[in-house]
Protein backbone atom coordinates (compact mmCIF):
# COMPACT_ATOMS: atom_id res chain seq x y z
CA UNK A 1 1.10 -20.98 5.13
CA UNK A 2 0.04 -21.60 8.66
CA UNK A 3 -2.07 -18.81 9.95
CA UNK A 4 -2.36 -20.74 13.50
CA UNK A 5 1.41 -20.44 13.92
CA UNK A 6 2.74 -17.47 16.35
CA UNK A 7 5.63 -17.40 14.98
CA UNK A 8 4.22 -16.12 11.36
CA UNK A 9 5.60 -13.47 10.45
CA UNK A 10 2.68 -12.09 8.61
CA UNK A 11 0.17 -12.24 12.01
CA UNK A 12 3.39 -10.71 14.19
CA UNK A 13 3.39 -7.72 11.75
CA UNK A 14 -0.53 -7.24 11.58
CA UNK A 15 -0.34 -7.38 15.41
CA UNK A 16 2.13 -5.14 15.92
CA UNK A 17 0.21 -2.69 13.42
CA UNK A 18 -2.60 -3.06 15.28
CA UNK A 19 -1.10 -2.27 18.81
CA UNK A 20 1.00 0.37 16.99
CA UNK A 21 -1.97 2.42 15.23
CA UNK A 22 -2.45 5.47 17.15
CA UNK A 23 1.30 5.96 16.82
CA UNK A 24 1.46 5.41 13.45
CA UNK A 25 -1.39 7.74 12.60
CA UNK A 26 0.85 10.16 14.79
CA UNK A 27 3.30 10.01 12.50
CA UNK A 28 2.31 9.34 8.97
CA UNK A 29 -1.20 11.04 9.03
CA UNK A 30 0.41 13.61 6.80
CA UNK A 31 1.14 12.45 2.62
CA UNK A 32 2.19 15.53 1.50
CA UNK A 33 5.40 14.63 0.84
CA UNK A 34 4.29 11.85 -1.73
CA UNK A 35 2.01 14.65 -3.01
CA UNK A 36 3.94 14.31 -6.99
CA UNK A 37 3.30 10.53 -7.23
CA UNK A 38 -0.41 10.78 -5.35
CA UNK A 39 -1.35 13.82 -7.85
CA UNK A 40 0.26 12.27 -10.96
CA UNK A 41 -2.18 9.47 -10.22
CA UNK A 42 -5.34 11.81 -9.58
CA UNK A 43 -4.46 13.49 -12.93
CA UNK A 44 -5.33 9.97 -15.03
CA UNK A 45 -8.22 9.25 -12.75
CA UNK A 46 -12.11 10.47 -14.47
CA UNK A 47 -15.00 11.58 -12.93
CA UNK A 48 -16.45 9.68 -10.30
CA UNK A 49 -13.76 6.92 -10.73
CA UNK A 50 -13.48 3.73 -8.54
CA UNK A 51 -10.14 3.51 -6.20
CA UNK A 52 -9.48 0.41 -4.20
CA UNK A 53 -6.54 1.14 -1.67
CA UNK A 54 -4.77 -2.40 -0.48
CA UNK A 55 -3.01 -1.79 2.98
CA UNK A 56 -4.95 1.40 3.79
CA UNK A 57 -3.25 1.61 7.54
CA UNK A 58 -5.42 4.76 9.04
CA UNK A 59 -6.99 5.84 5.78
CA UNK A 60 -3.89 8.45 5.50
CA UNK A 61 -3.57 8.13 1.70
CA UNK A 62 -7.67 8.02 0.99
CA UNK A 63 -8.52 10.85 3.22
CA UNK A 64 -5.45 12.73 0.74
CA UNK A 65 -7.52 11.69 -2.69
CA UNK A 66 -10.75 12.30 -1.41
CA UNK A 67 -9.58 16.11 -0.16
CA UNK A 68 -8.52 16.59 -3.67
CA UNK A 69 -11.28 14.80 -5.15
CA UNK A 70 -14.83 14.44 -3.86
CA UNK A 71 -16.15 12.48 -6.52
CA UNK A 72 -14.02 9.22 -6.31
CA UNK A 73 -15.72 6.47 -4.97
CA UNK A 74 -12.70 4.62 -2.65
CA UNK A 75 -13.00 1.05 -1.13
CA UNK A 76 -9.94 0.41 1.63
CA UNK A 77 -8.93 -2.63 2.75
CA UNK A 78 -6.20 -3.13 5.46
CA UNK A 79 -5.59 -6.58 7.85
CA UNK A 80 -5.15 -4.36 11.72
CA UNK A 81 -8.52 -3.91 12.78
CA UNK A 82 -6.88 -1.19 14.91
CA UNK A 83 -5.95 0.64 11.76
CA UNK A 84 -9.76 -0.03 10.18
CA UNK A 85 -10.65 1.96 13.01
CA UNK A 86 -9.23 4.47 13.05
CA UNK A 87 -9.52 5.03 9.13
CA UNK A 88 -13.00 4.99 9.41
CA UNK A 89 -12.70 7.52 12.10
CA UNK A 90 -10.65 9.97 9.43
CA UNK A 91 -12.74 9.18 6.41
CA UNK A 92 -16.26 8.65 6.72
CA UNK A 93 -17.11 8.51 3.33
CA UNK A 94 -14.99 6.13 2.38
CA UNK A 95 -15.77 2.45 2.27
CA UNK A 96 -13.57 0.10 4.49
CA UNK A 97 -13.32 -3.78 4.61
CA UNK A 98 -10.77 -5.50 7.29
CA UNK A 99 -9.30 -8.25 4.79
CA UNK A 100 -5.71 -9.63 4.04
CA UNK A 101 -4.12 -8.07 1.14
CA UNK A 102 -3.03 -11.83 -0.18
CA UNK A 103 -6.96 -11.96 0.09
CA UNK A 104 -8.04 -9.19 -2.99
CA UNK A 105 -8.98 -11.90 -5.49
CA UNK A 106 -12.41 -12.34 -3.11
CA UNK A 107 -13.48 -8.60 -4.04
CA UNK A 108 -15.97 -9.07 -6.96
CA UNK A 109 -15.95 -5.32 -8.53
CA UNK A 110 -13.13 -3.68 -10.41
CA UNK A 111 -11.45 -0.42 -10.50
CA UNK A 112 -9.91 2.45 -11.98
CA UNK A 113 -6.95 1.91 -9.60
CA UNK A 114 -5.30 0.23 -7.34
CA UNK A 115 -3.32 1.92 -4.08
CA UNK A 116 -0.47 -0.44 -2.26
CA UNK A 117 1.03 3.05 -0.27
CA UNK A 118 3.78 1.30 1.62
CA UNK A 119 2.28 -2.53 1.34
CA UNK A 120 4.79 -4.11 -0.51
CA UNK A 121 8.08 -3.80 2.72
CA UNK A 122 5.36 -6.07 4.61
CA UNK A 123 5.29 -9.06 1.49
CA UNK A 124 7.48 -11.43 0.52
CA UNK A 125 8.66 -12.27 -2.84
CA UNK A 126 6.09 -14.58 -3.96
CA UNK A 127 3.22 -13.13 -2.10
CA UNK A 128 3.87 -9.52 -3.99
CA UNK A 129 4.27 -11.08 -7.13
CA UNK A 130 0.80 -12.62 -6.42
CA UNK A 131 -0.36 -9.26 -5.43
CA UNK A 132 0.68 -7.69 -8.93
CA UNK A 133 -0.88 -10.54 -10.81
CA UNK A 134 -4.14 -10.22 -8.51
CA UNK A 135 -3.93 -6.06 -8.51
CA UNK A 136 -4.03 -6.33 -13.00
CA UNK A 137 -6.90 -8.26 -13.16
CA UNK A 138 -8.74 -6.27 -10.78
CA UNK A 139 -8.00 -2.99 -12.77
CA UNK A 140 -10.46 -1.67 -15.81
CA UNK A 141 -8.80 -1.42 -18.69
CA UNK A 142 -6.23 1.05 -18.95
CA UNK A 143 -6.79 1.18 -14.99
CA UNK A 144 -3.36 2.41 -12.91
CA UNK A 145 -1.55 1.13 -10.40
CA UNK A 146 0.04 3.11 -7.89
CA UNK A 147 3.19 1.75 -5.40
CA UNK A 148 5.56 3.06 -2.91
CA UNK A 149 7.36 1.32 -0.97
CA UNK A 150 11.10 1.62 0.54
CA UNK A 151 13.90 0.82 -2.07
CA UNK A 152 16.82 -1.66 -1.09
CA UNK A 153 18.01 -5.00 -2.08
CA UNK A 154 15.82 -7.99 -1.03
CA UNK A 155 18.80 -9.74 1.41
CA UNK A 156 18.61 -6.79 3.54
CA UNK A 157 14.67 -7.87 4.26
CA UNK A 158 14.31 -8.34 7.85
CA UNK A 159 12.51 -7.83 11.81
CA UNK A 160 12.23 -4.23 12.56
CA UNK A 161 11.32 -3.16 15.89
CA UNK A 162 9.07 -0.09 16.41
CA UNK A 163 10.28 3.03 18.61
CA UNK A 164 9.98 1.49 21.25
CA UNK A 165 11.20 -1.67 21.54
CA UNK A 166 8.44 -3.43 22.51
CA UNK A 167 6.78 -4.63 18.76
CA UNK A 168 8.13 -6.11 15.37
CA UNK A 169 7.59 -6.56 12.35
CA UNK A 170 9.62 -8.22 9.12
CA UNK A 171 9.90 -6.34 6.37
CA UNK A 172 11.14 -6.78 3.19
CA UNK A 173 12.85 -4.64 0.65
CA UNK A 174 12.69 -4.17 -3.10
CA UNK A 175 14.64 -2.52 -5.86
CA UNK A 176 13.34 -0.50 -8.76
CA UNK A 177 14.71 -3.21 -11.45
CA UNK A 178 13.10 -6.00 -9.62
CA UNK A 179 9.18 -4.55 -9.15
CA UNK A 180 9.46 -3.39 -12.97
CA UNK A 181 10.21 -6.48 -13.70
CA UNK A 182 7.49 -7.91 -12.14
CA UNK A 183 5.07 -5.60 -13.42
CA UNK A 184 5.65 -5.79 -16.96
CA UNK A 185 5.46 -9.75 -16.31
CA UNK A 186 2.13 -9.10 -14.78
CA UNK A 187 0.80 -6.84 -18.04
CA UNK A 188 2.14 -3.50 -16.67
CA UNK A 189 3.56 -0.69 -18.44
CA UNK A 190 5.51 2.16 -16.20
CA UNK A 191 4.14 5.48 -16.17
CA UNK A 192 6.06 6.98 -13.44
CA UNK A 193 8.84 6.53 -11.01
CA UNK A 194 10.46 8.66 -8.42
CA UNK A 195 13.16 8.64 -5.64
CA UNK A 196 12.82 10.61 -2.68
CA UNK A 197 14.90 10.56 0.45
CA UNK A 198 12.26 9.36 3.61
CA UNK A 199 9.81 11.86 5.59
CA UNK A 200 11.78 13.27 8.24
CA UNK A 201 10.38 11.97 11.15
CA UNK A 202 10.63 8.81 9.78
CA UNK A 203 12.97 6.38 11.76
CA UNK A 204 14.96 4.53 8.64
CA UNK A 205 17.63 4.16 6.40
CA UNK A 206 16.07 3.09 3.09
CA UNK A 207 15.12 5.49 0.01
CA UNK A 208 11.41 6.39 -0.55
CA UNK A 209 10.55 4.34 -4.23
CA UNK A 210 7.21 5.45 -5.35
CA UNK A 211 5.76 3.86 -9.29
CA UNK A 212 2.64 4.34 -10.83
CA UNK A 213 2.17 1.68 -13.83
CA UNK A 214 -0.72 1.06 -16.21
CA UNK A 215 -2.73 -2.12 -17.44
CA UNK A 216 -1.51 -2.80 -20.75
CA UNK A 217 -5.06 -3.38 -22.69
């Protein structure tokens, strides 16, 4: 891929997430209503366990763990610097790193679990399959892996344009068949999967797909 094109999809949607950041934090800063899948994770998670979130936007999903949970020990990558920023703003005690999620297999250490909370609509096909292979060998055994992402069929994967008007980004759609099937070819076993209609301030069309697999080992 050529990172020095403009036209790349990828750096168009990491630009437009960085211009978009405050507003996004606006609007998503609240998880609660992925609080069954976030808690169903927390419940398999021990004392003092290590949690790498992939895609952490501005540390929404961390800043809900570590409210519940003190003790985990969360590194939180994301590619919008504008996003880093802000994270680091919301959760101090965190541990941040601006890096590409297609960049994961450079982060030595390995963990307990693995957060991609609405990653996946911003990867195509082969670079999430990548992802899921990278995400299982950077898991402990019997580590979990937590998704959501926005459930539709892959043709319908496409620019979006934020509220208004003025930024894109592509994104890319998934079905519940086609990530388990992925999984289990990258060594995972599904734990949990659940269906929820989207938040609703949330400007889409799509249903909410949230699945929490483990590392078969």
């Amino acid at each position: 891929m050529n990172r020095e094109n403009k036209m790349d999809p990828y750096l168009e949607t990491i630009s437009t997430f960085d211009r978009q950041a405050s507003a996004y934090q606006q609007k998503y800063m609240n998880v609660a209503h992925y609080a069954d899948g976030l808690n169903y994770l927390l419940t398999g998670l021990g004392k003092d366990a290590a949690v790498l979130e992939i895609g952490c936007g501005p540390g929404n999903v961390t800043m809900y763990l570590l409210d519940k949970r003190t003790d985990l020990r969360v590194t939180a990558v994301d590619a919008a610097a504008g996003m880093l920023s802000l994270a680091r703003e919301n959760v101090p005690t965190a541990d941040f790193l601006l890096m590409d999620a297609r960049e994961i297999g450079q982060i030595n250490n390995k963990f307990d679990a693995i957060i991609c909370a609405f990653l996946l609509p911003y990867l195509a096909d082969e670079d999430s399959e990548r992802l899921l292979s990278d995400c299982y060998y950077k898991l402990k055994p019997d580590g979990h892996f937590y998704i959501s992402t926005m459930e539709d069929e892959y043709s319908k994967s496409g620019y979006r344009y934020s509220s208004d008007g003025k930024d894109r980004c592509y994104m890319y759609f998934y079905t519940a068949d086609d990530l388990q099937k992925k999984l289990s070819n990258s060594g995972f076993n599904v734990r949990f999967l659940k269906r929820q209609p989207f938040p609703p301030n949330a400007m889409a069309t799509a249903t909410d797909l949230i699945i929490i697999a483990a590392k078969n080992e």
